[in-house]
Protein backbone atom coordinates (compact mmCIF):
# COMPACT_ATOMS: atom_id res chain seq x y z
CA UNK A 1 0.00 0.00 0.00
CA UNK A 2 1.19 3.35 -0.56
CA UNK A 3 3.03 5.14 2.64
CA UNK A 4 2.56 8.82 2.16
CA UNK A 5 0.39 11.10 0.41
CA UNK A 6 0.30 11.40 -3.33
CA UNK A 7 -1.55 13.15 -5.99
CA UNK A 8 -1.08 12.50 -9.63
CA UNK A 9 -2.89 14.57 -12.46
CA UNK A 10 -2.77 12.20 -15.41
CA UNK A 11 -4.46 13.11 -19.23
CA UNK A 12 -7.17 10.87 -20.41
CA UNK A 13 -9.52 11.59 -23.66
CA UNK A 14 -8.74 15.17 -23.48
CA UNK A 15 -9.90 15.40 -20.22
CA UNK A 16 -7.52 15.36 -17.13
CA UNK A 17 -7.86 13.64 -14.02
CA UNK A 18 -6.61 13.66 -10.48
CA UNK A 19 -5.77 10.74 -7.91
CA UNK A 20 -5.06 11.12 -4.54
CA UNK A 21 -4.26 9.79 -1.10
CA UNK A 22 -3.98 11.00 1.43
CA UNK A 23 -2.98 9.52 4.89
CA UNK A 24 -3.13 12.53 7.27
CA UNK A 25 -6.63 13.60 9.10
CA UNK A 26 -8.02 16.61 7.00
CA UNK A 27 -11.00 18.69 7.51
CA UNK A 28 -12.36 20.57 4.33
CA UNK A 29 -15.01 23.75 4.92
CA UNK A 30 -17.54 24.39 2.76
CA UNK A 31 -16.63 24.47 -0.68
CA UNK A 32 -16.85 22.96 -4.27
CA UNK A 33 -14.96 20.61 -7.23
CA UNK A 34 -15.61 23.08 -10.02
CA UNK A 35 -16.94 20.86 -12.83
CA UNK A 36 -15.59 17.40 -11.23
CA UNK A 37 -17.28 14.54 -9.91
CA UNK A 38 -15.43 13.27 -6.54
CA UNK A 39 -15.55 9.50 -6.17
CA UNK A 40 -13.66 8.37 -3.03
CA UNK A 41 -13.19 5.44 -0.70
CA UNK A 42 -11.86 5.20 3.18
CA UNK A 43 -9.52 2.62 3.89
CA UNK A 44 -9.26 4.10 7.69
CA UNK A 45 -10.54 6.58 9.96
CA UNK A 46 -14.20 8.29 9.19
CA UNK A 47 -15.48 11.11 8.23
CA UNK A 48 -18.62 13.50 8.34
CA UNK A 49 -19.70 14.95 5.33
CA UNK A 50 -22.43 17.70 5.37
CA UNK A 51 -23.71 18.16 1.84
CA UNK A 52 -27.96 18.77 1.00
CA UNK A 53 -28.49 20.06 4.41
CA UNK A 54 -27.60 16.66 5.78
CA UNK A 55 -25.03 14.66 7.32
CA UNK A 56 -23.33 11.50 6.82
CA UNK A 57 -20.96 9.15 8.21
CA UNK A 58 -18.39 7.48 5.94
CA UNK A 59 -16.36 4.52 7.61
CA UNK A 60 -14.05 2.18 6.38
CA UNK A 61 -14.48 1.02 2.52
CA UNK A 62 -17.21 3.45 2.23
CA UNK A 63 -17.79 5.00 -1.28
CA UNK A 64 -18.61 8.35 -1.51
CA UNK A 65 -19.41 10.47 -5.04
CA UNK A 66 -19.64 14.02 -4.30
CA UNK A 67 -21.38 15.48 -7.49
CA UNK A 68 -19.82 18.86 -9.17
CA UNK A 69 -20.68 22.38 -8.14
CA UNK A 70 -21.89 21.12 -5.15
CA UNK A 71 -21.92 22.76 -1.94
CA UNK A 72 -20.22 20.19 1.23
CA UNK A 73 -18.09 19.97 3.88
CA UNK A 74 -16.32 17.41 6.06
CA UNK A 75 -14.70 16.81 9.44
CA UNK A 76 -12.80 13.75 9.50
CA UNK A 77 -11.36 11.36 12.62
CA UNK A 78 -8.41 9.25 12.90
CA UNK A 79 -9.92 5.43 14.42
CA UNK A 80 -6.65 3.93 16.62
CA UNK A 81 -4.36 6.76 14.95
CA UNK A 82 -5.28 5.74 11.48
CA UNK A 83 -7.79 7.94 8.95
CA UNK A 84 -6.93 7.04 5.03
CA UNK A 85 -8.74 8.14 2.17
CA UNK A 86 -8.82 7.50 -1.73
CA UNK A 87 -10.00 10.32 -4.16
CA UNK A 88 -10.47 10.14 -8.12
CA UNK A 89 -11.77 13.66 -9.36
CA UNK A 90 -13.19 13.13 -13.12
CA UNK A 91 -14.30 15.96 -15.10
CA UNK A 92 -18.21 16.21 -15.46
CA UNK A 93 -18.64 15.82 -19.54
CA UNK A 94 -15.87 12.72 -19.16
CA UNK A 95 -18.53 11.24 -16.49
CA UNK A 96 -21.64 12.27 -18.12
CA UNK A 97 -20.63 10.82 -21.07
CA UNK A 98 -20.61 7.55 -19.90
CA UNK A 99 -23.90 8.28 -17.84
CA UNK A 100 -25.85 9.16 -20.45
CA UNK A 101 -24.83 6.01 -22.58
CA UNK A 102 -26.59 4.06 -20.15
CA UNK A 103 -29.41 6.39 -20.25
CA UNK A 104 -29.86 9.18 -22.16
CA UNK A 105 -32.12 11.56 -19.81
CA UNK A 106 -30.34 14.80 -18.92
CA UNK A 107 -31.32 14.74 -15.32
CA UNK A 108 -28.89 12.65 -13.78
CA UNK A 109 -29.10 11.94 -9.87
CA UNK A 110 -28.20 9.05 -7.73
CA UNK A 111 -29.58 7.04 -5.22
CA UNK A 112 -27.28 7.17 -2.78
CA UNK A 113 -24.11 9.39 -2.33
CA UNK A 114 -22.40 7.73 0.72
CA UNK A 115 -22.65 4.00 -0.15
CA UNK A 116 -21.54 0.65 1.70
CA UNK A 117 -20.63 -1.56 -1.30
CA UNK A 118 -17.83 -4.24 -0.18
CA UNK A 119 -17.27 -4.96 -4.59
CA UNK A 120 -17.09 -1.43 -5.85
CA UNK A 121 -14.96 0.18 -3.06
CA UNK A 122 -12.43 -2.63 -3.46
CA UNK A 123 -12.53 -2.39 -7.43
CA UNK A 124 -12.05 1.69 -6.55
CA UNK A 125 -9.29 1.23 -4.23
CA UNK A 126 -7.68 -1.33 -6.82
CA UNK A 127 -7.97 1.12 -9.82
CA UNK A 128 -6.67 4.76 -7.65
CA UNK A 129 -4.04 2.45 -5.49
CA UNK A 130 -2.48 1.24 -9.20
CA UNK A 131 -3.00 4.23 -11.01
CA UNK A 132 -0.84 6.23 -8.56
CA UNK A 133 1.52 3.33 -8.77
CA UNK A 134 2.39 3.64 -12.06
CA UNK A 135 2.80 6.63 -15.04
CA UNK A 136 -0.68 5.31 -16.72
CA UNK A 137 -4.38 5.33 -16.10
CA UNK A 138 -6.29 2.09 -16.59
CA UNK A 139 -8.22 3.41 -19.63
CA UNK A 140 -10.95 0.67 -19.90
CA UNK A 141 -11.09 -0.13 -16.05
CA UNK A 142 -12.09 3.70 -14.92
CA UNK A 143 -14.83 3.77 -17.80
CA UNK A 144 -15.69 0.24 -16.85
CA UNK A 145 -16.34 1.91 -12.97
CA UNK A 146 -18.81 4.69 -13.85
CA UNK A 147 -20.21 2.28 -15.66
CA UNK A 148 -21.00 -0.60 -12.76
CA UNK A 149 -21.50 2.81 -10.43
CA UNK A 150 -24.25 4.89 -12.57
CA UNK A 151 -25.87 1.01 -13.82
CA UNK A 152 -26.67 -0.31 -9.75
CA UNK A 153 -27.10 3.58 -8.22
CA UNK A 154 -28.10 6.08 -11.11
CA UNK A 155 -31.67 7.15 -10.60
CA UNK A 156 -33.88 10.45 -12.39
CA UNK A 157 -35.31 11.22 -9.19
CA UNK A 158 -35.04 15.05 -7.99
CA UNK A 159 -31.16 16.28 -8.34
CA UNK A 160 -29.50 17.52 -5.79
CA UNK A 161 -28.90 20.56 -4.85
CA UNK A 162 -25.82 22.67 -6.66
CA UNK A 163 -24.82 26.28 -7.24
CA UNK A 164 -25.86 25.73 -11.32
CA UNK A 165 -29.14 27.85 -10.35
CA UNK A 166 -31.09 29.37 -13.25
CA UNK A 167 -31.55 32.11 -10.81
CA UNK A 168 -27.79 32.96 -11.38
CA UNK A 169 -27.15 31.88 -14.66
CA UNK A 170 -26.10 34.90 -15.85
CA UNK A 171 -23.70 35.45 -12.97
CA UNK A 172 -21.99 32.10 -13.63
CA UNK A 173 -21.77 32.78 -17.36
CA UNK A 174 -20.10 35.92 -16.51
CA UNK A 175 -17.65 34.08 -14.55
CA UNK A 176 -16.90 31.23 -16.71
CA UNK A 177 -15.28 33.52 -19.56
CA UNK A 178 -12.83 34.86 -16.57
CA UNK A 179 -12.21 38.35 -18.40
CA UNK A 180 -12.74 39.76 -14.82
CA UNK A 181 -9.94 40.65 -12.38
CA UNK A 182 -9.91 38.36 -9.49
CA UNK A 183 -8.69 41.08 -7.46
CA UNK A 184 -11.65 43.49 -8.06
CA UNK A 185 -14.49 41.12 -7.55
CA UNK A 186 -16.60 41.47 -4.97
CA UNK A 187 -20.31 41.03 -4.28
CA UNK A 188 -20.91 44.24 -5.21
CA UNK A 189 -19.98 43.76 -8.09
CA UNK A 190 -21.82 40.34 -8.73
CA UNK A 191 -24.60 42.01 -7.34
CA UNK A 192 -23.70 44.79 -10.15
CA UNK A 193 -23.48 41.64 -12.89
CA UNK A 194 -27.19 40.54 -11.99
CA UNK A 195 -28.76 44.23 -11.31
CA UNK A 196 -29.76 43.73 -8.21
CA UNK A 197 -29.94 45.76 -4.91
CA UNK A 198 -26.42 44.23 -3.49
CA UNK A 199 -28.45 43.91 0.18
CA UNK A 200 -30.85 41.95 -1.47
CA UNK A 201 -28.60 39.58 -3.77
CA UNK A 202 -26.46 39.25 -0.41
CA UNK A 203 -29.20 37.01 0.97
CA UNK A 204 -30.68 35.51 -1.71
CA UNK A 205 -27.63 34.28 -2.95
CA UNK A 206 -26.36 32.95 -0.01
CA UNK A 207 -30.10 30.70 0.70
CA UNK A 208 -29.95 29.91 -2.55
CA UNK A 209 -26.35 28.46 -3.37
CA UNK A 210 -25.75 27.57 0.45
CA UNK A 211 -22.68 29.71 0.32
CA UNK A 212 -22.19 33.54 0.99
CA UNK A 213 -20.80 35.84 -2.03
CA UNK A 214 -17.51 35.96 0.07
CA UNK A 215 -16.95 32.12 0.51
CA UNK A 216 -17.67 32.03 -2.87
CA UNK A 217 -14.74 34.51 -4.00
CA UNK A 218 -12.63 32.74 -1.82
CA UNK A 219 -13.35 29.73 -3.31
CA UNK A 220 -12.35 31.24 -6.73
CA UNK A 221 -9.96 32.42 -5.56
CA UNK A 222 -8.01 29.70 -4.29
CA UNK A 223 -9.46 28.15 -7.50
CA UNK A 224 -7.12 30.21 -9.32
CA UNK A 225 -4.16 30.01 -6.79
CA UNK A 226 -4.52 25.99 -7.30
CA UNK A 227 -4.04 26.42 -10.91
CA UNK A 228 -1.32 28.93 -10.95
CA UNK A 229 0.37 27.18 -8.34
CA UNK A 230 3.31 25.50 -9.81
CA UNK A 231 4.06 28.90 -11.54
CA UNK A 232 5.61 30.66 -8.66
CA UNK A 233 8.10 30.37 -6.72
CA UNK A 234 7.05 33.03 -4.17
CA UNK A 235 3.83 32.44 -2.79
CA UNK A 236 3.50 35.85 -1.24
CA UNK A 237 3.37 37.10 -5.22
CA UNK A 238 0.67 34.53 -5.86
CA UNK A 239 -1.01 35.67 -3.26
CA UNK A 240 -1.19 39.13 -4.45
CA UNK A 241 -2.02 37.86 -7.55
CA UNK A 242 -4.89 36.05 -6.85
CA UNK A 243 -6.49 39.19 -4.74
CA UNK A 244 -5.37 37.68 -1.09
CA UNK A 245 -4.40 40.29 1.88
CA UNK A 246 -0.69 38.50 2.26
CA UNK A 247 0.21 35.06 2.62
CA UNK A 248 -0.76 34.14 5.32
CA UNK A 249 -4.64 35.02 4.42
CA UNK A 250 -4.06 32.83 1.44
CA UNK A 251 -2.68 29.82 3.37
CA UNK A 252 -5.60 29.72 5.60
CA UNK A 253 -8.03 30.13 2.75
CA UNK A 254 -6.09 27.63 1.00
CA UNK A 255 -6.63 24.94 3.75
CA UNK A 256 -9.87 25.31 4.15
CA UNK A 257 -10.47 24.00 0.70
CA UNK A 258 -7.66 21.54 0.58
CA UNK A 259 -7.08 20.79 3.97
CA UNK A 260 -3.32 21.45 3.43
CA UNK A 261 -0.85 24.09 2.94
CA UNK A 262 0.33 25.10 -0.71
CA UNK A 263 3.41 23.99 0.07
CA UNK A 264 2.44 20.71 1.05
CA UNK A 265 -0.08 20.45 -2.18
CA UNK A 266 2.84 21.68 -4.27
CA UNK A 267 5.07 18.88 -2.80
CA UNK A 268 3.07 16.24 -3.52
């Protein structure tokens, strides 16, 4: 088994995707995976995840898919000093793709998110342990997954609740093309983008997407600062760059979303 944490970012169809583990406890806030589904198993430990205005407990070889643009958190705890965890981030047209070949409905939902399946957390565990392992994804054997996963727990129920709201569609559009400076934004502005009183876009944003307009930025923020990373050598100048106070305000954003430093995430 691998011994410390690892992330690899490997290139697959013209989509790239991202393997991790990690085998120190992290806690994440309330954030996002911008466009990316989040399968992952436990192989020790457990953790809380909040996510639809509930919570729930994942233990040992627990799956868990957290779907994209969606609002969770999660507290984890180390059982007899151990908490492990497995993560596979695949983009959401790569996913959907294979989703929709099962069936072609555009409402895609699932029937569980937090699931206690001894054959597909062991087949998970198999395909992120070997992937890391080596320089290659398993091309057939992670299509083969969402496969077996959408075929026993896709459903067309009501979908879960994410921040793609028509209510702010033209916000989002707006911040998709990313011709705005990161530094500048703030909700007065957004509220600005939409043409509404900022008081009043203040609150309905926040019940709406389940995050404030400042979490938000923050979260694109560090967004940014996650991409640009590897760039700089001086994280107090990426932290200027990406519209942070100094570095230390960046680092604690940066955790929050990560659950490490960006020196640590840059490391591994």
């Amino acid at each position: 088994m691998l011994k410390s944490s690892i992330m690899k970012e490997i290139s697959f169809k013209e989509n790239k995707l991202i393997f991790k583990y990690m085998n120190k406890k992290h806690s994440f806030s309330k954030h996002i995976h911008e466009n990316n589904y989040m399968l992952g198993v436990c192989l020790a430990g457990k953790s809380i995840f909040s996510m639809d205005n509930k919570d729930f407990e994942v233990n040992k070889n627990m799956l868990c898919l957290i779907p994209p643009n969606t609002v969770h958190s999660c507290n984890s705890f180390e059982i007899e000093d151990k908490w492990e965890y497995l993560t596979c981030f695949i983009p959401k047209k790569l996913f959907e793709e294979v989703a929709n070949s099962i069936c072609s409905k555009s409402n895609v939902t699932f029937k569980k998110y937090f699931i206690k399946d001894d054959d597909l957390s062991k087949y998970l565990k198999e395909l992120i342990s070997t992937t890391l392992s080596s320089e290659k994804i398993a091309n057939d054997e992670i299509i083969n997954f969402i496969n077996l996963f959408c075929e026993k727990y896709m459903t067309y129920k009501e979908k879960i609740k994410t921040i793609e709201n028509e209510k702010f569609e033209v916000l989002f559009e707006y911040l998709k093309k990313e011709n705005y400076d990161i530094k500048e934004l703030t909700f007065y502005e957004m509220a600005n983008i939409m043409k509404m009183n900022p008081y009043y876009f203040h609150r309905l944003f926040s019940k709406t997407i389940g995050l404030t307009p400042q979490t938000f930025i923050n979260f694109l923020k560090v967004s940014k600062a996650t991409k640009l990373l590897k760039e700089y050598q001086n994280l107090s100048s990426l932290a200027q760059e990406c519209g942070f106070y100094d570095q230390a305000h960046f680092t604690k954003e940066f955790k929050k979303y990560h659950g490490i430093t960006p020196t640590k995430y840059k490391s591994i």
